[in-house]
C-alpha atoms as a PDB file:
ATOM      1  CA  UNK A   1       5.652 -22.535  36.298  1.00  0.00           C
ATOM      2  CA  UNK A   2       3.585 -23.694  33.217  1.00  0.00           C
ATOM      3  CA  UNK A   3       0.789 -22.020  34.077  1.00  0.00           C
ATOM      4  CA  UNK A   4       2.943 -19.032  34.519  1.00  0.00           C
ATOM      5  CA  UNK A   5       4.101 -19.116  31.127  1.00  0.00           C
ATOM      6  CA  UNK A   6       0.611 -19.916  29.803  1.00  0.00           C
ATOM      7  CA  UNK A   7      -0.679 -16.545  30.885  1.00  0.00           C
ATOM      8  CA  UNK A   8       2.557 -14.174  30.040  1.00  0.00           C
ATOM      9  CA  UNK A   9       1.834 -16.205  26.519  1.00  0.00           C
ATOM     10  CA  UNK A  10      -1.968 -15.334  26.397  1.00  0.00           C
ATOM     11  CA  UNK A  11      -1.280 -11.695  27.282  1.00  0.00           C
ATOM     12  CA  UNK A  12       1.482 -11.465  24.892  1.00  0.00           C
ATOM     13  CA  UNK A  13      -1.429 -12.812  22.355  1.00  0.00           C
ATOM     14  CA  UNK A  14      -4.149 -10.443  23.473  1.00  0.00           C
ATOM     15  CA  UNK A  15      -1.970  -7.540  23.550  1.00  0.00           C
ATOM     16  CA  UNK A  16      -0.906  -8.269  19.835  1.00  0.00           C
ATOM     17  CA  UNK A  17      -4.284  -8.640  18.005  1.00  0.00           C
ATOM     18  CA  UNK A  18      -5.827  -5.647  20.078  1.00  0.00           C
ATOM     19  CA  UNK A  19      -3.014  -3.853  18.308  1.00  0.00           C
ATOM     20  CA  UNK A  20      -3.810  -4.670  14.896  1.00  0.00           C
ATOM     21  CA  UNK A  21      -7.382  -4.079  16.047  1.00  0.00           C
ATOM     22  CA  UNK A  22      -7.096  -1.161  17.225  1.00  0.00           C
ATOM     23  CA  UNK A  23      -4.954   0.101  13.727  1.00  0.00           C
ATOM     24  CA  UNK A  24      -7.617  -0.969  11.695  1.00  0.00           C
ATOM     25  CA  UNK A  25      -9.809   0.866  13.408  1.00  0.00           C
ATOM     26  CA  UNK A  26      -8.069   4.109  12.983  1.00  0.00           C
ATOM     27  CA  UNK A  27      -7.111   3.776   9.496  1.00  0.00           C
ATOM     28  CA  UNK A  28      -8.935   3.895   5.855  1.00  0.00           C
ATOM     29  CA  UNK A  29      -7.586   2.513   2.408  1.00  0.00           C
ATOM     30  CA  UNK A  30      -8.226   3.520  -0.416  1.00  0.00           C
ATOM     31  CA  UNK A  31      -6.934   3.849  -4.100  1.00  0.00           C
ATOM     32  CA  UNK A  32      -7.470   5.073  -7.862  1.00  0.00           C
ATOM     33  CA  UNK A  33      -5.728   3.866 -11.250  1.00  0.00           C
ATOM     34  CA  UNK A  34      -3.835   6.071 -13.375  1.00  0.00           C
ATOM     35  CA  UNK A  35      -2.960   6.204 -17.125  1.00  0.00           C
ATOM     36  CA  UNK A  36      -0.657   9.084 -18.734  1.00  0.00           C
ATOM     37  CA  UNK A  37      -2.071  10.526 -21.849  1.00  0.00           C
ATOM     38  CA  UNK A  38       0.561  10.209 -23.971  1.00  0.00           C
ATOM     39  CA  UNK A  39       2.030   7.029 -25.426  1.00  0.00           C
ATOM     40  CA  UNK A  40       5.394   5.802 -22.843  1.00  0.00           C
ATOM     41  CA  UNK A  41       4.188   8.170 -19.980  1.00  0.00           C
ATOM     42  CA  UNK A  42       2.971   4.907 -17.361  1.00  0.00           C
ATOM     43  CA  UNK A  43       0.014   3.912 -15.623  1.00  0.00           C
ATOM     44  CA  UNK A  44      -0.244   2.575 -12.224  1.00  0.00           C
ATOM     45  CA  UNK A  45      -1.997   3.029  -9.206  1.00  0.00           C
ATOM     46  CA  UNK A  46      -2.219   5.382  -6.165  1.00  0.00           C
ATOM     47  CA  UNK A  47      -2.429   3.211  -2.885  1.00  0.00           C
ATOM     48  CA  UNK A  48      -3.572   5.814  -0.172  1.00  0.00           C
ATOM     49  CA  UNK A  49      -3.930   5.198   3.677  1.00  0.00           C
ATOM     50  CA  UNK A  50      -5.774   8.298   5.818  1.00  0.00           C
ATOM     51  CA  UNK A  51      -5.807   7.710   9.433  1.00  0.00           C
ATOM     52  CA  UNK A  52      -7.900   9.036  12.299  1.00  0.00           C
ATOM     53  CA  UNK A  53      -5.206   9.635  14.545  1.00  0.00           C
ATOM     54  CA  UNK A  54      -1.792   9.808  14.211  1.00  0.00           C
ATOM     55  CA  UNK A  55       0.376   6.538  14.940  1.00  0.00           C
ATOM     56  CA  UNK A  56       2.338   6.720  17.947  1.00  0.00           C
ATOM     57  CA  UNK A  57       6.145   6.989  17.766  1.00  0.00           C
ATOM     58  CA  UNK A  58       7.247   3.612  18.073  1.00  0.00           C
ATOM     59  CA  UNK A  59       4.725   2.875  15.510  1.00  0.00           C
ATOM     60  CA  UNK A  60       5.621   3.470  11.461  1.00  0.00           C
ATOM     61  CA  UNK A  61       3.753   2.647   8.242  1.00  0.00           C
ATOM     62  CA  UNK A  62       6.385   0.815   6.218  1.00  0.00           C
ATOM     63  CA  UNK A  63       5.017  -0.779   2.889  1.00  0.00           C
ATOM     64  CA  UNK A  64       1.818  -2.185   1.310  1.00  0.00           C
ATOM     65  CA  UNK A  65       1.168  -5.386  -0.325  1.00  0.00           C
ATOM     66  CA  UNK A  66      -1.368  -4.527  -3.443  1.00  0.00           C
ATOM     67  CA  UNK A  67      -2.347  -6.665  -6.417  1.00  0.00           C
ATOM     68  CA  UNK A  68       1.089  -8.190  -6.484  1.00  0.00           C
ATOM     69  CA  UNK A  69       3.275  -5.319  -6.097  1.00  0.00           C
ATOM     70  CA  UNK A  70       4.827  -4.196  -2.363  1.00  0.00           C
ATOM     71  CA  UNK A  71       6.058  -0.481  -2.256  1.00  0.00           C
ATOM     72  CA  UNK A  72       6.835   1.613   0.300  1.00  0.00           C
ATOM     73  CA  UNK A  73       4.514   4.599   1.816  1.00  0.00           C
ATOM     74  CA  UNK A  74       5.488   8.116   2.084  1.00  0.00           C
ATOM     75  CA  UNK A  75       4.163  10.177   4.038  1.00  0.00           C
ATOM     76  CA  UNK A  76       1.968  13.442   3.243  1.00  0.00           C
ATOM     77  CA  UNK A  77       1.613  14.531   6.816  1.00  0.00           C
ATOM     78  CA  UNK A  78       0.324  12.474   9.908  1.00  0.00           C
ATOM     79  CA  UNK A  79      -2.849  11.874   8.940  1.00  0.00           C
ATOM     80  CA  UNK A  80      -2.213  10.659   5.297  1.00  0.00           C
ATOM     81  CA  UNK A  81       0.039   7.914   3.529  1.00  0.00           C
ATOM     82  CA  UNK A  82       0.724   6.902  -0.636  1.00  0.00           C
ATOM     83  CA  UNK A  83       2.479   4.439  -2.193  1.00  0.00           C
ATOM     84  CA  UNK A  84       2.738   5.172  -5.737  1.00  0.00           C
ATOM     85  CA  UNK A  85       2.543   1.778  -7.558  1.00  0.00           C
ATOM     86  CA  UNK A  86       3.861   1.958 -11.519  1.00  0.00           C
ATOM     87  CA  UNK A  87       2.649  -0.362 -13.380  1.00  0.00           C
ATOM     88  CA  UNK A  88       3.601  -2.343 -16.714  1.00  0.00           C
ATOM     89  CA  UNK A  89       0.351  -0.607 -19.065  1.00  0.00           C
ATOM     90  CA  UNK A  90       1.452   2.771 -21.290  1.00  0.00           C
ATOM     91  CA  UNK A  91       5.046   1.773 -21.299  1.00  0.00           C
ATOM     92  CA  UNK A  92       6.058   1.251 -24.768  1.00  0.00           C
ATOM     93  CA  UNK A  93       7.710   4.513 -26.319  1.00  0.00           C
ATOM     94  CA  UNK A  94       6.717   3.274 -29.774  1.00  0.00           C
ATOM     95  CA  UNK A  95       5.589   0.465 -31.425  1.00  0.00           C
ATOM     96  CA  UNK A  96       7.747  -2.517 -30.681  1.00  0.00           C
ATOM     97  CA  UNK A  97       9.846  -0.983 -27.662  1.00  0.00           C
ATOM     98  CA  UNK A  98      10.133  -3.560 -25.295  1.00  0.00           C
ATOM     99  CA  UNK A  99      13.114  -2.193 -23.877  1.00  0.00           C
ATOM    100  CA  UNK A 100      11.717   0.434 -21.520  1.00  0.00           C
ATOM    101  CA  UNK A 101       9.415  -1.363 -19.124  1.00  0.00           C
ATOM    102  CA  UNK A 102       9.676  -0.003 -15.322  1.00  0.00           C
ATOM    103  CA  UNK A 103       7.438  -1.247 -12.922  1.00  0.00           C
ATOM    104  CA  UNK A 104       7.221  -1.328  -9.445  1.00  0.00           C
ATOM    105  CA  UNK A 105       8.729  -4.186  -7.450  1.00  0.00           C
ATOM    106  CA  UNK A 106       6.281  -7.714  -7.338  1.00  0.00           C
ATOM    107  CA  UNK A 107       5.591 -10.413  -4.119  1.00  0.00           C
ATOM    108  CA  UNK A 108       5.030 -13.370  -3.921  1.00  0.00           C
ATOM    109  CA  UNK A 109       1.973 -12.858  -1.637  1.00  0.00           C
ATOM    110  CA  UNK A 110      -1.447 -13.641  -2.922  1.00  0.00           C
ATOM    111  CA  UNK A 111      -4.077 -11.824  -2.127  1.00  0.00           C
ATOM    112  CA  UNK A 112      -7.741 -10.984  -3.505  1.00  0.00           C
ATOM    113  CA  UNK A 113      -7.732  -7.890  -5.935  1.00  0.00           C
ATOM    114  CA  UNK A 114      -9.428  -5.726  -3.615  1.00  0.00           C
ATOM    115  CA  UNK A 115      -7.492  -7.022  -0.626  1.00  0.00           C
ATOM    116  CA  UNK A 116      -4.560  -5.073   1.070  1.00  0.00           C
ATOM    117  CA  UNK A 117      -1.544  -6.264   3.292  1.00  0.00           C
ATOM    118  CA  UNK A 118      -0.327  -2.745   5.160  1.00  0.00           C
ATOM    119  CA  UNK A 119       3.166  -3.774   7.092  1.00  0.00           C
ATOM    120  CA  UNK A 120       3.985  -1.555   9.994  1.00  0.00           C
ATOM    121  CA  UNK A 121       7.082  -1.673  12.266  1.00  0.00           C
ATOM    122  CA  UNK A 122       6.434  -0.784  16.342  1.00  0.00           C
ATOM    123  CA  UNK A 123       9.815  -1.385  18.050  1.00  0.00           C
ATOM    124  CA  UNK A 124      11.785  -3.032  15.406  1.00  0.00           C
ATOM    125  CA  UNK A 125       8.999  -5.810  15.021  1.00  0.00           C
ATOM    126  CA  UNK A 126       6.708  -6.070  12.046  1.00  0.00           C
ATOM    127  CA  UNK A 127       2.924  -6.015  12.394  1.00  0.00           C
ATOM    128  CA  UNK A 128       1.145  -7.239   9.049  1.00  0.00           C
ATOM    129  CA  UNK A 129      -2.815  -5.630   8.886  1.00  0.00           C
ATOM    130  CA  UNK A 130      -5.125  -7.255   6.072  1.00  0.00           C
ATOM    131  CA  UNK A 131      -7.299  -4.938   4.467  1.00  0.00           C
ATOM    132  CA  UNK A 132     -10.646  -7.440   2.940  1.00  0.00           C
ATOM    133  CA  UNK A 133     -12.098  -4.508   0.600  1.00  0.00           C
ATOM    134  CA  UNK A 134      -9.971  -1.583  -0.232  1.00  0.00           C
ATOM    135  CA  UNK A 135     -11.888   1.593  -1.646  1.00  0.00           C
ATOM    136  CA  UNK A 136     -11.604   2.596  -5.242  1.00  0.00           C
ATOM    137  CA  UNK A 137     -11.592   6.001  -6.208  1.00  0.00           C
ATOM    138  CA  UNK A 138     -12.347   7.453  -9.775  1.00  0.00           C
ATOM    139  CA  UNK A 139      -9.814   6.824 -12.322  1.00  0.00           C
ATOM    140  CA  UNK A 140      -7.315   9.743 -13.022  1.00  0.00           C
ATOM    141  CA  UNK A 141      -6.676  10.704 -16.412  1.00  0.00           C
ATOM    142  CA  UNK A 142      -4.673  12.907 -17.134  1.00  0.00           C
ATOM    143  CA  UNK A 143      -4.634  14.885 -20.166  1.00  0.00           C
ATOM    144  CA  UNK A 144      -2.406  14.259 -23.095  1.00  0.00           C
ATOM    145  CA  UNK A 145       0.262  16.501 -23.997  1.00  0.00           C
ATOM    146  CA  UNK A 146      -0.147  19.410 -26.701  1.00  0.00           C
ATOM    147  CA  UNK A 147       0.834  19.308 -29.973  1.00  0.00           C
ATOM    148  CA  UNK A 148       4.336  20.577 -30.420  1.00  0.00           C
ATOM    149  CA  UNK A 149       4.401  22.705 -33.838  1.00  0.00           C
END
């Protein structure tokens, strides 16, 4: 009977991190920084996730986990994931405002700068994937606003 259990156990095992293989072998991460060009207007970051295939049914890309902050993906089309991460740079409206600070929501995880926690759900059960280096695009920038005369 114990050696029963034993192997259900191991194949439970197997069958788990060939999973999370397997997803990390299908999927890319990547991001850029952004800063408004106006004074208030945000920064944050753009957390992007492009896969080679699309994830089967029972499988769903929930959230990442990304310099301290853990937002939720949406998703672009089946191929391609963002989580839009605001963060607390460009926030003050003028000088002295520290009322109007919006950021996105922080963890308590801690992870390496360019590391990446991606949490998927397959059948109601939660499958965390660590990403070691994470791929930074070019900064956006965008352009400040015209003058209003």
């Amino acid at each position: 009977m114990k050696q029963l259990l034993l192997l259900l156990f191991s194949i439970t095992m197997i069958s788990c991190s060939s999973q999370k293989k397997a997803l990390q072998e299908t999927l890319q991460a990547s991001y850029e920084t952004w800063v408004a060009g106006v004074r208030g207007g945000g920064s944050g970051i753009h957390f992007y996730v492009d896969l080679k295939t699309p994830l089967s049914k029972e499988i769903e890309l929930e959230k990442v986990i990304f310099r301290g902050y853990e937002v939720p993906f949406e998703k672009i089309d089946s191929l391609h994931f963002i989580a839009r991460i605001k963060t607390e740079g460009n926030q003050q409206k003028f000088d002295g405002d520290v009322t109007s600070k919006s950021t996105s929501p922080k963890t308590q995880y801690k992870l390496h700068p360019e590391e990446a926690l991606l949490l998927f759900v397959k059948s109601g059960k939660e499958i965390k994937i660590k990403i070691k280096k994470v791929t930074e695009r070019p900064m956006l920038e965008y352009p400040s606003a015209k003058p209003k005369f």
